[in-house]
PDB file of N, CA and C in Angstrom:
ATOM      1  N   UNK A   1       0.859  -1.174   0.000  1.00  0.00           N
ATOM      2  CA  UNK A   1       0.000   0.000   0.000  1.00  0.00           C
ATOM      3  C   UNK A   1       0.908   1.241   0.000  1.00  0.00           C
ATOM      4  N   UNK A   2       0.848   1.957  -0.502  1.00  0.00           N
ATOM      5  CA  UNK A   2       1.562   3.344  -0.759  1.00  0.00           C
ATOM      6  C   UNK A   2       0.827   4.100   0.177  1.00  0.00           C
ATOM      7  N   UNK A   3       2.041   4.905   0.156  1.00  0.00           N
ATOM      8  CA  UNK A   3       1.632   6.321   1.541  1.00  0.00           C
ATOM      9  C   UNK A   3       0.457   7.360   1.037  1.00  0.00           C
ATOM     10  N   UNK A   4      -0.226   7.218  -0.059  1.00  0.00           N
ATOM     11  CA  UNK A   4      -1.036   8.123  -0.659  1.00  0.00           C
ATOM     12  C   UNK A   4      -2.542   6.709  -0.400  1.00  0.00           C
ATOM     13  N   UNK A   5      -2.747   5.642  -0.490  1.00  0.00           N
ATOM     14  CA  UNK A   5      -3.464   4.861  -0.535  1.00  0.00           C
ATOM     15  C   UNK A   5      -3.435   4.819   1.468  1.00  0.00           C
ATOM     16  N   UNK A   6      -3.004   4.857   1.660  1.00  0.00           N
ATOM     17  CA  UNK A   6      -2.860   4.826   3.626  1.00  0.00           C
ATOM     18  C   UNK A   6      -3.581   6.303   4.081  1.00  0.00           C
ATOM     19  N   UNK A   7      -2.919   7.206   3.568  1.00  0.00           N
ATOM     20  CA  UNK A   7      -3.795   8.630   3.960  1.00  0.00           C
ATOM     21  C   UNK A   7      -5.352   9.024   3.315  1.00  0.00           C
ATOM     22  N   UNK A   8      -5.764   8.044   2.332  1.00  0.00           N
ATOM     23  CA  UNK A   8      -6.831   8.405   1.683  1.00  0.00           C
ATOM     24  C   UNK A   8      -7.701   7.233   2.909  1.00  0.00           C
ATOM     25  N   UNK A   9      -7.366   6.517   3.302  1.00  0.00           N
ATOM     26  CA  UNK A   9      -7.603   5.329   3.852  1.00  0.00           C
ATOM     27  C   UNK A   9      -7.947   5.812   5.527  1.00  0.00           C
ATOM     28  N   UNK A  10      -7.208   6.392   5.926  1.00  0.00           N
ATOM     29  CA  UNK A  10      -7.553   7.092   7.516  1.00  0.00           C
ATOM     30  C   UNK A  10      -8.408   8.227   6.916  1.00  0.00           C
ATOM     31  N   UNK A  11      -8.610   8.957   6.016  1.00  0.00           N
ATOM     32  CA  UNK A  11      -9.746  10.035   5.954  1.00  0.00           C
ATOM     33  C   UNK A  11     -10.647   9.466   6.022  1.00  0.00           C
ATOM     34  N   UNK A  12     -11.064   8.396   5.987  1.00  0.00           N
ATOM     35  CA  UNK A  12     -12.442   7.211   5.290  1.00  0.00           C
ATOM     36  C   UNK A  12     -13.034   7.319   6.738  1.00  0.00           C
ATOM     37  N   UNK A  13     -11.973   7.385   7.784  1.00  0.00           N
ATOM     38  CA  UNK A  13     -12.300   6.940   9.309  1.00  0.00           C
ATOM     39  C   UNK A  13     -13.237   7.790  10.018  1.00  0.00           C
ATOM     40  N   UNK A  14     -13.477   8.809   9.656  1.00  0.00           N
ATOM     41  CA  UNK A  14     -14.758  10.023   9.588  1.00  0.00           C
ATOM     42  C   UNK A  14     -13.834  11.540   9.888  1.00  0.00           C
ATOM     43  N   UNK A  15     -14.281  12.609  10.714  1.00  0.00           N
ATOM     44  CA  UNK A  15     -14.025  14.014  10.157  1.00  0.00           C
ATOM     45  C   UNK A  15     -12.757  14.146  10.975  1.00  0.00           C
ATOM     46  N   UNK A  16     -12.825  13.420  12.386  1.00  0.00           N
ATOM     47  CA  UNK A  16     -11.395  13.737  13.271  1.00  0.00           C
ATOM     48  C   UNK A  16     -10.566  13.843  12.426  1.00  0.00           C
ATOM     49  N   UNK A  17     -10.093  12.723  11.522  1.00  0.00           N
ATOM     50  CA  UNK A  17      -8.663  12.331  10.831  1.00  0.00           C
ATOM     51  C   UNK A  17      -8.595  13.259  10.089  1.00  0.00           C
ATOM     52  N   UNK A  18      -9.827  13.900   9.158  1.00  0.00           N
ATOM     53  CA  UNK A  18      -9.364  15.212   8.308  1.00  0.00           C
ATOM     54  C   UNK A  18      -9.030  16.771   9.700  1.00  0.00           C
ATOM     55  N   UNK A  19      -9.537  16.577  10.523  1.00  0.00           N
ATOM     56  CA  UNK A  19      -8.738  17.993  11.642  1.00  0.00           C
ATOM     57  C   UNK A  19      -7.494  17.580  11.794  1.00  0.00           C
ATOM     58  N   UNK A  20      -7.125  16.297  12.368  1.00  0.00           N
ATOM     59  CA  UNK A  20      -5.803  15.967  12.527  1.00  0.00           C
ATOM     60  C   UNK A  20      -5.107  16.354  11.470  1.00  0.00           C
ATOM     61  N   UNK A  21      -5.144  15.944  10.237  1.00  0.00           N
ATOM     62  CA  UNK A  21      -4.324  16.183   9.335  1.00  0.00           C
ATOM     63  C   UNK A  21      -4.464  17.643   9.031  1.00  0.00           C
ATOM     64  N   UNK A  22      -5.475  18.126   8.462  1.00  0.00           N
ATOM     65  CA  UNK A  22      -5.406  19.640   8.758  1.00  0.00           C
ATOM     66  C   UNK A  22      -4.535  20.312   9.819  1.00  0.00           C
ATOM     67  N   UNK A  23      -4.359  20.251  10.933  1.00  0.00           N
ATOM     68  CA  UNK A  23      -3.807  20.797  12.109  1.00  0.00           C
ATOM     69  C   UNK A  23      -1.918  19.958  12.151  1.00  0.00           C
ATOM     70  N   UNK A  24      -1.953  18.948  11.836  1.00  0.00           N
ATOM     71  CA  UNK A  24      -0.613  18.565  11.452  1.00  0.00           C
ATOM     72  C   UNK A  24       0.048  20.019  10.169  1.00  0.00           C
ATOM     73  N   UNK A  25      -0.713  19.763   8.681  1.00  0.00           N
ATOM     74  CA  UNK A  25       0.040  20.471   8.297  1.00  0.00           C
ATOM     75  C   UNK A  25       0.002  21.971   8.376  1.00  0.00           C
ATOM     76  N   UNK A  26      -0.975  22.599   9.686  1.00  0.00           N
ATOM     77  CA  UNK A  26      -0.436  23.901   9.917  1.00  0.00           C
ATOM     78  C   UNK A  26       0.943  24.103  11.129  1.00  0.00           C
ATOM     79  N   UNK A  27       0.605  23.031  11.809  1.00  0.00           N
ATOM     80  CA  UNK A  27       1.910  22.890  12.500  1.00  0.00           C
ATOM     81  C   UNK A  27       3.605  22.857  11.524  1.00  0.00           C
ATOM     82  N   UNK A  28       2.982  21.919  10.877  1.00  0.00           N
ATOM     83  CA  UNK A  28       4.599  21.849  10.517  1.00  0.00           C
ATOM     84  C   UNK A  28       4.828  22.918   9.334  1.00  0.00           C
ATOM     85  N   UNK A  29       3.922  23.600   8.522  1.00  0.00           N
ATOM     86  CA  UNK A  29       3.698  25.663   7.986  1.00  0.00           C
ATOM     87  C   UNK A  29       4.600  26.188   9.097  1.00  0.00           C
ATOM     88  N   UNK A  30       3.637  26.068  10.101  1.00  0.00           N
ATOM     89  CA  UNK A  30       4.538  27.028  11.224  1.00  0.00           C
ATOM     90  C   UNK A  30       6.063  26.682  11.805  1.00  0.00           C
ATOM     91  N   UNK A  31       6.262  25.485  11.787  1.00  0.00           N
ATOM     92  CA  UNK A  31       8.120  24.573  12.003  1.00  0.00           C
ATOM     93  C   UNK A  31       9.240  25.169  10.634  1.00  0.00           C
ATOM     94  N   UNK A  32       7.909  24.967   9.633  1.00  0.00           N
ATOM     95  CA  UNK A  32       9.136  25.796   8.796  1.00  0.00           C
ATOM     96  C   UNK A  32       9.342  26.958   8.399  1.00  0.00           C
ATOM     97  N   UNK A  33       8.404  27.883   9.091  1.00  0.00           N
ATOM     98  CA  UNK A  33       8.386  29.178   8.825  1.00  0.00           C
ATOM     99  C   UNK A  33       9.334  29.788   9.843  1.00  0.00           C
ATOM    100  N   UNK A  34       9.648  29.098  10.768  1.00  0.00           N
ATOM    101  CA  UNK A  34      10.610  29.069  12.174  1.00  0.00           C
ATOM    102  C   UNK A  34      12.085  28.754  11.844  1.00  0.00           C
ATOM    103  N   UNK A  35      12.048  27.904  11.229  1.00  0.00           N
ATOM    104  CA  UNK A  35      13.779  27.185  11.038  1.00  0.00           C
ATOM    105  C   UNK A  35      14.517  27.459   9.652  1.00  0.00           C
ATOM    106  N   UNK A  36      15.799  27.782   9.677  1.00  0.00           N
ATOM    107  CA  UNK A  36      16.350  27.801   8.178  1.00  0.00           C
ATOM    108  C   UNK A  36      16.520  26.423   7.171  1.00  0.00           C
ATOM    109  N   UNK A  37      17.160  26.896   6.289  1.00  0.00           N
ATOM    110  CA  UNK A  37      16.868  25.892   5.110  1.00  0.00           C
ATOM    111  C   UNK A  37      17.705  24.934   5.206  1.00  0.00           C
ATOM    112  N   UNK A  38      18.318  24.496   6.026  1.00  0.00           N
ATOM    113  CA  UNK A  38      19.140  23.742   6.118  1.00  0.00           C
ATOM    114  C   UNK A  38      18.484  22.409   6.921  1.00  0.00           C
ATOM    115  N   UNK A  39      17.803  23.371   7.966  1.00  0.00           N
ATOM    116  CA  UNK A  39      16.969  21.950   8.603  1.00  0.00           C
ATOM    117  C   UNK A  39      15.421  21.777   8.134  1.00  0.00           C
ATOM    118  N   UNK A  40      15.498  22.736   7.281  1.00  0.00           N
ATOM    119  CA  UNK A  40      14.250  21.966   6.255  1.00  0.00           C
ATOM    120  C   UNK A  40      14.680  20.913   5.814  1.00  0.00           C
ATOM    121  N   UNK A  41      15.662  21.194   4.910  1.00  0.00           N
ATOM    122  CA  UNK A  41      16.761  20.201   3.761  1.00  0.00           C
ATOM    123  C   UNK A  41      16.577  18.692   4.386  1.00  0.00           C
ATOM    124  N   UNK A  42      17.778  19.142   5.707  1.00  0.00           N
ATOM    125  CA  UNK A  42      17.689  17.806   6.468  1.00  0.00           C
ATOM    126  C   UNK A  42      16.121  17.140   6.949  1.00  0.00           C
ATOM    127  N   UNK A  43      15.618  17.701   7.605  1.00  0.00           N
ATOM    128  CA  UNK A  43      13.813  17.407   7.794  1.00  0.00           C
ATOM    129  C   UNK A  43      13.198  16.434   6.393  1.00  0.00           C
ATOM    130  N   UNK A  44      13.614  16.371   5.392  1.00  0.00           N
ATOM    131  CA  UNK A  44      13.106  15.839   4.602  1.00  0.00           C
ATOM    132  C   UNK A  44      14.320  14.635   3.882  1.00  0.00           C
ATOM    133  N   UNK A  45      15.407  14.301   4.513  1.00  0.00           N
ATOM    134  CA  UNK A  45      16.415  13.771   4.227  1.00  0.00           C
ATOM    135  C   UNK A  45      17.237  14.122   2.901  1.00  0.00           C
ATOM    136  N   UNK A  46      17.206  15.534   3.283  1.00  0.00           N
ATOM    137  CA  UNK A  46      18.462  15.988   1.980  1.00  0.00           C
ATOM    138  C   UNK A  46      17.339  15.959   0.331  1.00  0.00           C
ATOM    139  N   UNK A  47      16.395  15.374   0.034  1.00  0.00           N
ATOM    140  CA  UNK A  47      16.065  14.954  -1.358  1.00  0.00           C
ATOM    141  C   UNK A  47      15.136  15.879  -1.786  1.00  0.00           C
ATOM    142  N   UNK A  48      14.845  16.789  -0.819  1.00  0.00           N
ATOM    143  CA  UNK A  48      13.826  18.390  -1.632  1.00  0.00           C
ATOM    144  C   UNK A  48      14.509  19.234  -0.861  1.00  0.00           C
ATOM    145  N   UNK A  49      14.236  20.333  -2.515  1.00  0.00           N
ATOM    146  CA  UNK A  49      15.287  21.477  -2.070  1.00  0.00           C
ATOM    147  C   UNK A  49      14.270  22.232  -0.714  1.00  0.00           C
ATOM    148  N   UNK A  50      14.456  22.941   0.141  1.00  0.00           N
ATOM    149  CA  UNK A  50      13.668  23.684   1.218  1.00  0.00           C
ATOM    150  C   UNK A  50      12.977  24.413   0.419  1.00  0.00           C
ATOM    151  N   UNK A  51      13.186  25.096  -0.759  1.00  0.00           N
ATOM    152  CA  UNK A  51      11.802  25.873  -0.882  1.00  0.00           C
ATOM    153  C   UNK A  51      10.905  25.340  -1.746  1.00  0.00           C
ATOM    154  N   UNK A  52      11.296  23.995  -2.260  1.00  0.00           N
ATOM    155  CA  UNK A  52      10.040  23.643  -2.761  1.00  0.00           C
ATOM    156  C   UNK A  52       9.092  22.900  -1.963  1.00  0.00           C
ATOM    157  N   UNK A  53       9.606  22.742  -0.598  1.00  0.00           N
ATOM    158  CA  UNK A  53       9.232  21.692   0.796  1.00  0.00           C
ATOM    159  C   UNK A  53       7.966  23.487   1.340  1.00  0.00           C
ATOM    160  N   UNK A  54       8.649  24.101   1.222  1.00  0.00           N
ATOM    161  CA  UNK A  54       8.290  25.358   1.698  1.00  0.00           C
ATOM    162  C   UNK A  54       6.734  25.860   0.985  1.00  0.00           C
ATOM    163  N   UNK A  55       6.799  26.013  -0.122  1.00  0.00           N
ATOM    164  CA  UNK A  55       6.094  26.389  -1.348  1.00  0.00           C
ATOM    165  C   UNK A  55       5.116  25.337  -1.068  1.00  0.00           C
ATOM    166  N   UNK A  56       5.431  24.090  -1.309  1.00  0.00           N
ATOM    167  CA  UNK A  56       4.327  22.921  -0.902  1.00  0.00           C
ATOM    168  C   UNK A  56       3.380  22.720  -0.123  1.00  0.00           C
ATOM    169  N   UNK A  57       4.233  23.169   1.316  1.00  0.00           N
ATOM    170  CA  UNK A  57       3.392  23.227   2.256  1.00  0.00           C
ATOM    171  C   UNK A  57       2.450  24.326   2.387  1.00  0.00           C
ATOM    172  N   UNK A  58       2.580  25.130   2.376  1.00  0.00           N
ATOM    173  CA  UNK A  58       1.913  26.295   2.389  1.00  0.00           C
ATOM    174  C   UNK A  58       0.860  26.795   1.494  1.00  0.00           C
ATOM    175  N   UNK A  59       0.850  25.815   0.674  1.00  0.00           N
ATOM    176  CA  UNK A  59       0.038  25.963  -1.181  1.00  0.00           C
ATOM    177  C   UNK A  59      -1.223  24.881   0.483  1.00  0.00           C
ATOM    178  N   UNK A  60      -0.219  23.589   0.265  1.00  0.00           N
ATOM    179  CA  UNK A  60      -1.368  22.650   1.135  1.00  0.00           C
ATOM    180  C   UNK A  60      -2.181  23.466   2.468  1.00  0.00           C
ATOM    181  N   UNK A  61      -1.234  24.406   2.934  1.00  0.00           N
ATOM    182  CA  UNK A  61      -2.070  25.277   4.051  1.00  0.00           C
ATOM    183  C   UNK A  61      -3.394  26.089   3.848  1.00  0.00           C
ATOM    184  N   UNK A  62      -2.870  26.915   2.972  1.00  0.00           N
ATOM    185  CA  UNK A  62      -3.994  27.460   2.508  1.00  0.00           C
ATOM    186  C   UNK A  62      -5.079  27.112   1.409  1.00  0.00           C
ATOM    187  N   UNK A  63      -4.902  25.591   1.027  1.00  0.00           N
ATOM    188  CA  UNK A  63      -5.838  24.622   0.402  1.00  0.00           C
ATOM    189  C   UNK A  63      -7.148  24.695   1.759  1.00  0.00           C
ATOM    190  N   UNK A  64      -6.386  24.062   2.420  1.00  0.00           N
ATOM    191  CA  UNK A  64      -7.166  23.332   3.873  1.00  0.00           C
ATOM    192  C   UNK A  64      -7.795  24.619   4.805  1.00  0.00           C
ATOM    193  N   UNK A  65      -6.886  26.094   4.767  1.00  0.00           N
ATOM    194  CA  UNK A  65      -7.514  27.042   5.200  1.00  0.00           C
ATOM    195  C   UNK A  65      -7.786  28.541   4.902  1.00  0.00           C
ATOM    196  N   UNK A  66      -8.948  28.180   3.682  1.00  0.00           N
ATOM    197  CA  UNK A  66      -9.014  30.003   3.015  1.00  0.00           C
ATOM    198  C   UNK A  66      -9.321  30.610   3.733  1.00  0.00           C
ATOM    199  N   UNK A  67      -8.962  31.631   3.664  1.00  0.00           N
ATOM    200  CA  UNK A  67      -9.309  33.039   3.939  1.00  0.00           C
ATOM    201  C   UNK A  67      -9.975  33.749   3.536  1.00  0.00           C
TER     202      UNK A  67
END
């Protein structure tokens, strides 16, 4: 099962799992809006550059919370 087939799979579980995950990725918006790019880099084991880890998340933030 792939990590995209596992997360579609706990949303199924009813609305908690979509707050959790919602509230996960404003937490970690806010971890990297805190730390430089280096421990982004590392945070993701070296294989995305930080600002596209950056850009990503934050596209996903404000998916999950318009304004």
């Amino acid at each position: 099962m792939t990590q995209d087939e596992r997360i579609k799979e706990i949303l199924k579980w009813g609305p908690m799992s979509a707050l959790y995950f919602t509230v996960a990725v404003d937490v970690l918006n806010q971890v990297l809006d805190q730390k430089d790019d280096d421990f982004v880099f590392d945070l993701f084991g070296r294989m995305i550059p930080a600002a596209t880890i950056r850009r990503c998340v934050a596209r996903m933030n404000r998916t999950l919370n318009p304004q």
